[in-house]
N, C-alpha and C. Protein backbone atom coordinates (compact mmCIF):
# COMPACT_ATOMS: atom_id res chain seq x y z
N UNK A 1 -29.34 -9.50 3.79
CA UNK A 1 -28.80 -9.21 2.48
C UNK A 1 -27.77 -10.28 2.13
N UNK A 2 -27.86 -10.96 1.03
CA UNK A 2 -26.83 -12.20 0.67
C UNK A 2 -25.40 -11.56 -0.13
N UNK A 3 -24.63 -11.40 0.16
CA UNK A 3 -23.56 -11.17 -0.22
C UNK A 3 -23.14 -12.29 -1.18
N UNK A 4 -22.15 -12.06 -2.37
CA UNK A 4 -21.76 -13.29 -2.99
C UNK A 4 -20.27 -13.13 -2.97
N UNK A 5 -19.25 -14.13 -2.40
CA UNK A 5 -18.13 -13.84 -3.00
C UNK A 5 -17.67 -13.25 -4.43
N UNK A 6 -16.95 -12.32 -5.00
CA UNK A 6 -16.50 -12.19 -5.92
C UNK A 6 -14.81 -11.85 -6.50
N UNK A 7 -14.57 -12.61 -7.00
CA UNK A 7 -12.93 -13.08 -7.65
C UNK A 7 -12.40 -11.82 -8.74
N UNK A 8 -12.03 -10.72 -8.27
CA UNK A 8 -12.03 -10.37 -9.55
C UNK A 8 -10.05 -10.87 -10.18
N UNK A 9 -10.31 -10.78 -11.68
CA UNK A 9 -9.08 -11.04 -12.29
C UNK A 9 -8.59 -10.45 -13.34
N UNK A 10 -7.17 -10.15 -13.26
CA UNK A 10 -6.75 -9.68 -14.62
C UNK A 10 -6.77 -10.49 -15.97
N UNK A 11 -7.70 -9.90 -17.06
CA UNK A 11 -8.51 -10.48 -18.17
C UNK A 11 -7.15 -11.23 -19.05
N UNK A 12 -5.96 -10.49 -19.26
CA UNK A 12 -5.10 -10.67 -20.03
C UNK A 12 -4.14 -11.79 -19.30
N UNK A 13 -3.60 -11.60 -17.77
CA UNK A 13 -2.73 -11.45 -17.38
C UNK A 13 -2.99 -13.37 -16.50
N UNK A 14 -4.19 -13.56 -16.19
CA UNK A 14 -5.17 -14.30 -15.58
C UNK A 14 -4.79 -14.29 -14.25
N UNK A 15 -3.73 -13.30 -13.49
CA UNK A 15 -3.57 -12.21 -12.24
C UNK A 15 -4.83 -12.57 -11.68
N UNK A 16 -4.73 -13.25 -10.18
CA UNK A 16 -5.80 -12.65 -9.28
C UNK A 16 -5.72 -11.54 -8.48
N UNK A 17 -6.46 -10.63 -8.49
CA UNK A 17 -6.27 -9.13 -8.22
C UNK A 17 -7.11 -9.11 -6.73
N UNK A 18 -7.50 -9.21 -6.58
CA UNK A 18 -8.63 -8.93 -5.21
C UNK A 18 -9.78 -10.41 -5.29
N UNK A 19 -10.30 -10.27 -3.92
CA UNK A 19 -11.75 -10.67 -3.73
C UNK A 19 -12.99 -9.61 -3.34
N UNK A 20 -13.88 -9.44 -3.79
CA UNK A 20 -14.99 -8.23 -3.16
C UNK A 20 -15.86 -9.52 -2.92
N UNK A 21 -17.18 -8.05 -2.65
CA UNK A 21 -18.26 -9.08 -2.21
C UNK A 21 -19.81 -8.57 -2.93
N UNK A 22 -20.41 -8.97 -3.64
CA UNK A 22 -21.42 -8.13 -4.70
C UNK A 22 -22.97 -8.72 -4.13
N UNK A 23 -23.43 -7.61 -3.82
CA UNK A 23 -25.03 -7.83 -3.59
C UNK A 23 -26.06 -7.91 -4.90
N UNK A 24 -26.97 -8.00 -5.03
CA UNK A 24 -28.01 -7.72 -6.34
C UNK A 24 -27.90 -6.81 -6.78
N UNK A 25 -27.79 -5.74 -6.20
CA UNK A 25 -27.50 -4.07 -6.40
C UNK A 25 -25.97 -3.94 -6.97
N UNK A 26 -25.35 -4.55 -6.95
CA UNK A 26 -23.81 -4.60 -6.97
C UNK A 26 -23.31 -4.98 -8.63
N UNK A 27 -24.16 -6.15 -8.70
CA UNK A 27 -23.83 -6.94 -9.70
C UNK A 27 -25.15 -6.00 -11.18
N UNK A 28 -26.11 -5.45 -10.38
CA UNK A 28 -26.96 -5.18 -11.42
C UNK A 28 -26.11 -3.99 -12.39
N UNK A 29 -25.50 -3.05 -10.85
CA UNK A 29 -24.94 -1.33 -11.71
C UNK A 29 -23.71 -2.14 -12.47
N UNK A 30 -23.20 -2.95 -11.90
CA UNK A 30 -21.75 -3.75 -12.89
C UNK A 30 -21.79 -4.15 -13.93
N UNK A 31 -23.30 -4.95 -13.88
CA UNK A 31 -23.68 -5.24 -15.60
C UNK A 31 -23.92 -4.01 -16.59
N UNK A 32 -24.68 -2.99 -15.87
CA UNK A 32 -25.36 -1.93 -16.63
C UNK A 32 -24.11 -0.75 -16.80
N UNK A 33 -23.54 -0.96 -16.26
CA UNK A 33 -22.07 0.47 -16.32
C UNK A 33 -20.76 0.06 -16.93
N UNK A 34 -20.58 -1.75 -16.75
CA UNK A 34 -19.42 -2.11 -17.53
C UNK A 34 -18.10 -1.95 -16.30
N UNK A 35 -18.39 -1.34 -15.39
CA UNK A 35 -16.94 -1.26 -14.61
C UNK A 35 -17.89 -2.06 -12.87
N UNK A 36 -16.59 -2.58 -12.50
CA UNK A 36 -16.99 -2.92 -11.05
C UNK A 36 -17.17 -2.01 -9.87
N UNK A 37 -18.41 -2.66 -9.23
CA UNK A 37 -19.40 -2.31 -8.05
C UNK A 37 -19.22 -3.18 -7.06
N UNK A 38 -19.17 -3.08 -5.85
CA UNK A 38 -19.11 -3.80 -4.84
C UNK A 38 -20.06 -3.58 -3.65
N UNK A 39 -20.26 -4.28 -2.72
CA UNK A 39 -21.17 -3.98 -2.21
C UNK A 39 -20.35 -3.74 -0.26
N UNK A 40 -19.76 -2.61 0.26
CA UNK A 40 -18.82 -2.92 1.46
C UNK A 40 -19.27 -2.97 2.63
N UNK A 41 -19.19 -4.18 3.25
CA UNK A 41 -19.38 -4.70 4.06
C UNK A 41 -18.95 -3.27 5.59
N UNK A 42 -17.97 -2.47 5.15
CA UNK A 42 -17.71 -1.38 6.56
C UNK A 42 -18.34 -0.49 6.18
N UNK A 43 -18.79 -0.13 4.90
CA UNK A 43 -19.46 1.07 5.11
C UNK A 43 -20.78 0.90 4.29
N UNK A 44 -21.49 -0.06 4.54
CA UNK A 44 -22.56 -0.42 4.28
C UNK A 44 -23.09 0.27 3.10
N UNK A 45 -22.54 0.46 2.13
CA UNK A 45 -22.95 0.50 0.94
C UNK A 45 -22.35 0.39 -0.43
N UNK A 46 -22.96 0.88 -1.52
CA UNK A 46 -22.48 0.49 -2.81
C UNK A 46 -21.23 1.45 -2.91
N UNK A 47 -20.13 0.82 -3.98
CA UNK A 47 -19.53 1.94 -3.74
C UNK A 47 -18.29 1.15 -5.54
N UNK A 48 -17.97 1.97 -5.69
CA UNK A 48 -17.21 1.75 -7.48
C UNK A 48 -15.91 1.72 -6.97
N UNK A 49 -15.41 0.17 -7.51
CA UNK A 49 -13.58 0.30 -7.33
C UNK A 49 -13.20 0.79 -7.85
N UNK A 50 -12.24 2.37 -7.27
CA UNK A 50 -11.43 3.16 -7.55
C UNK A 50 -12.09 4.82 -7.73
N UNK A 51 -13.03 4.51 -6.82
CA UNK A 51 -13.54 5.77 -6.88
C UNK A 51 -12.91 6.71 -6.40
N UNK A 52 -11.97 6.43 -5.28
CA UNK A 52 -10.82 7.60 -4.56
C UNK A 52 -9.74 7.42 -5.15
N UNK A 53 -9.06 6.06 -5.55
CA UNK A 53 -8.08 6.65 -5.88
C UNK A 53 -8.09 6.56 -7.30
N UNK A 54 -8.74 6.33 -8.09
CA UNK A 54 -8.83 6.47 -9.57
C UNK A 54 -8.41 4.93 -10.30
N UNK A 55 -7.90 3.99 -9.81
CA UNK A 55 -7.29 2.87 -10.41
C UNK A 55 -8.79 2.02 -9.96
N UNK A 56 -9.58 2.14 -11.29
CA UNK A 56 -11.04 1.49 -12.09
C UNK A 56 -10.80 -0.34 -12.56
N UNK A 57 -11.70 -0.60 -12.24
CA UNK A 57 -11.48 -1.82 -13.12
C UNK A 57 -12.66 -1.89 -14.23
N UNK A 58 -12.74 -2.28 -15.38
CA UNK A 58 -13.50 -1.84 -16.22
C UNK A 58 -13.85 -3.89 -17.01
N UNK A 59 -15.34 -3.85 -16.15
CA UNK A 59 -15.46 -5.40 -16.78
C UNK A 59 -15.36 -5.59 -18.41
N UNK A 60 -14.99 -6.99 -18.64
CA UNK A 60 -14.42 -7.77 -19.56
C UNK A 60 -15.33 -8.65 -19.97
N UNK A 61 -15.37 -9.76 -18.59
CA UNK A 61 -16.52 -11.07 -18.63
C UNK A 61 -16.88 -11.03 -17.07
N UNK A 62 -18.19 -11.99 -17.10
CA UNK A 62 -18.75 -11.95 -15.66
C UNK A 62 -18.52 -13.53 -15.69
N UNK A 63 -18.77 -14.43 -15.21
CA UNK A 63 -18.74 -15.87 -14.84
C UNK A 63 -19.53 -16.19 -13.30
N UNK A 64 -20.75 -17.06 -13.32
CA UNK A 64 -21.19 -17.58 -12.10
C UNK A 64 -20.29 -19.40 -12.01
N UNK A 65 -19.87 -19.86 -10.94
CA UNK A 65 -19.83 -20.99 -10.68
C UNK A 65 -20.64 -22.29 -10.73
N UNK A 66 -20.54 -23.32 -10.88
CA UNK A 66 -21.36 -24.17 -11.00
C UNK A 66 -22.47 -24.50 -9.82
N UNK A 67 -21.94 -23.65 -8.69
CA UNK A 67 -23.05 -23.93 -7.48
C UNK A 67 -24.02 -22.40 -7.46
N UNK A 68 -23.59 -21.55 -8.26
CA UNK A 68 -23.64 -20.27 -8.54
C UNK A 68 -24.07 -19.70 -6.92
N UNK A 69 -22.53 -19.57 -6.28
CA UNK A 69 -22.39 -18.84 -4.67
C UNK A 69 -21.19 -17.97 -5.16
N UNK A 70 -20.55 -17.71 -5.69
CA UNK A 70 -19.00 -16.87 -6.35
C UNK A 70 -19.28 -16.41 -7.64
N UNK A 71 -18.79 -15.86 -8.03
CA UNK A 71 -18.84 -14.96 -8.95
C UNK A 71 -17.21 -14.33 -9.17
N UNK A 72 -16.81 -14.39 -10.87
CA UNK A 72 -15.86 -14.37 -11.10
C UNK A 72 -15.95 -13.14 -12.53
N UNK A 73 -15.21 -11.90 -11.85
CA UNK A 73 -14.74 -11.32 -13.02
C UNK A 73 -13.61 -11.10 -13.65
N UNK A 74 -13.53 -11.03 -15.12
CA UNK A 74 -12.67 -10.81 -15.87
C UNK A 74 -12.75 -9.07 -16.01
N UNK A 75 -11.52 -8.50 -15.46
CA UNK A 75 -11.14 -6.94 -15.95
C UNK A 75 -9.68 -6.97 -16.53
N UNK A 76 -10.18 -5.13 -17.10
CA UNK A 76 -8.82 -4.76 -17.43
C UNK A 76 -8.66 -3.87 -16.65
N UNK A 77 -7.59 -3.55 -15.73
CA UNK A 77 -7.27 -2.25 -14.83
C UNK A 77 -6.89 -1.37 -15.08
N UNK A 78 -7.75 -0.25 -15.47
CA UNK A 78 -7.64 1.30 -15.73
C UNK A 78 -6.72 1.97 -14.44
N UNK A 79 -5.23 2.00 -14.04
CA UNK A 79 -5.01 2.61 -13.52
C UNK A 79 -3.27 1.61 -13.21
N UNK A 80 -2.89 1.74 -11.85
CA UNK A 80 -1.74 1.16 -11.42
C UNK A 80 -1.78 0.34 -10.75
N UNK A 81 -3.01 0.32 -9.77
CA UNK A 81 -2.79 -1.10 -8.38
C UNK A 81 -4.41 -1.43 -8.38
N UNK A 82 -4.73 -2.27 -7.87
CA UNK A 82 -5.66 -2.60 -7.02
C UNK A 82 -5.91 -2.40 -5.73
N UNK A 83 -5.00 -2.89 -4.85
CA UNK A 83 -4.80 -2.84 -3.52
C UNK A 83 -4.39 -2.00 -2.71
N UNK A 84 -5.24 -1.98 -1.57
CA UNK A 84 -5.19 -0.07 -1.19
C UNK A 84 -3.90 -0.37 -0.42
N UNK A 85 -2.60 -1.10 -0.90
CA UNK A 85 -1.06 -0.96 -0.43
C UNK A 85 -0.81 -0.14 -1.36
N UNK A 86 -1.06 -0.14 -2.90
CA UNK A 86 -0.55 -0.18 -3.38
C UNK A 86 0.03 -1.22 -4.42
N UNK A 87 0.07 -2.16 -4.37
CA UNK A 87 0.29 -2.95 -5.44
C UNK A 87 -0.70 -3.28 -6.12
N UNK A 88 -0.51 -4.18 -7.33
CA UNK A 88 -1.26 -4.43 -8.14
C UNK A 88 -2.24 -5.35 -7.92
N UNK A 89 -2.05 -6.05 -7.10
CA UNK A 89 -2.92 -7.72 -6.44
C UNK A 89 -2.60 -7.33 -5.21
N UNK A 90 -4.03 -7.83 -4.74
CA UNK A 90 -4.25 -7.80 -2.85
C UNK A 90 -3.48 -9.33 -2.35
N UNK A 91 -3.24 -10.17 -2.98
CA UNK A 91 -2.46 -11.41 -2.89
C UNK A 91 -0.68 -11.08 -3.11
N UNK A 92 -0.40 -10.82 -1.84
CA UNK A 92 1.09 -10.61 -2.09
C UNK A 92 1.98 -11.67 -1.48
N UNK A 93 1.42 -11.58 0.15
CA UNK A 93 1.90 -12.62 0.88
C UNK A 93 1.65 -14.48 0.59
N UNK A 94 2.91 -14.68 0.35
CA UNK A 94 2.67 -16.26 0.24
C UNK A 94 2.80 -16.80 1.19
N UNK A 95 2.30 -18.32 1.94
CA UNK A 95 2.07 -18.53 2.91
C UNK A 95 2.74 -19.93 2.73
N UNK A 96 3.25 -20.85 1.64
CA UNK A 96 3.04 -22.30 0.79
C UNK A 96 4.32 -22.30 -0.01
């Protein structure tokens, strides 16, 4: 199964919020439902960001790369965080 990197981002904010990882199946229910699908690698299946804890991301724009291996979405975040810390971006720690 080919996994594709995927970037997602805040539409307004241009916030990088997370990375997932989207299969064919992933990217098809994302196009057809409007909110993001991922495809998880631990629990081997499809599964909707924010299905437990309610903080949705609800697509904006999709974008493939010029080598088309990544995949980049534009959301708006229906909720408070992204990141199952708790914050809003899984990018907290700076390293640079």
């Amino acid at each position: 199964m080919k996994l594709t990197p995927t970037i997602i981002q805040d539409y307004k904010t241009q916030d990088v919020l997370m990375l997932g990882y989207l299969n064919n199946k992933a990217l098809q229910k994302t196009k057809d439902s409007g909110w993001v699908y991922f495809w998880s690698r631990s629990r081997k299946r499809l599964w909707m960001k924010g299905e437990q804890s309610g903080n949705k991301l609800k697509v904006k724009r999709i974008f493939m790369d010029c080598d088309e291996d990544t995949v980049l979405i534009k959301v708006k975040l229906i909720g408070t965080s992204v990141c199952h810390t708790g914050n809003k971006t899984c990018f907290q720690k700076e390293i640079i």
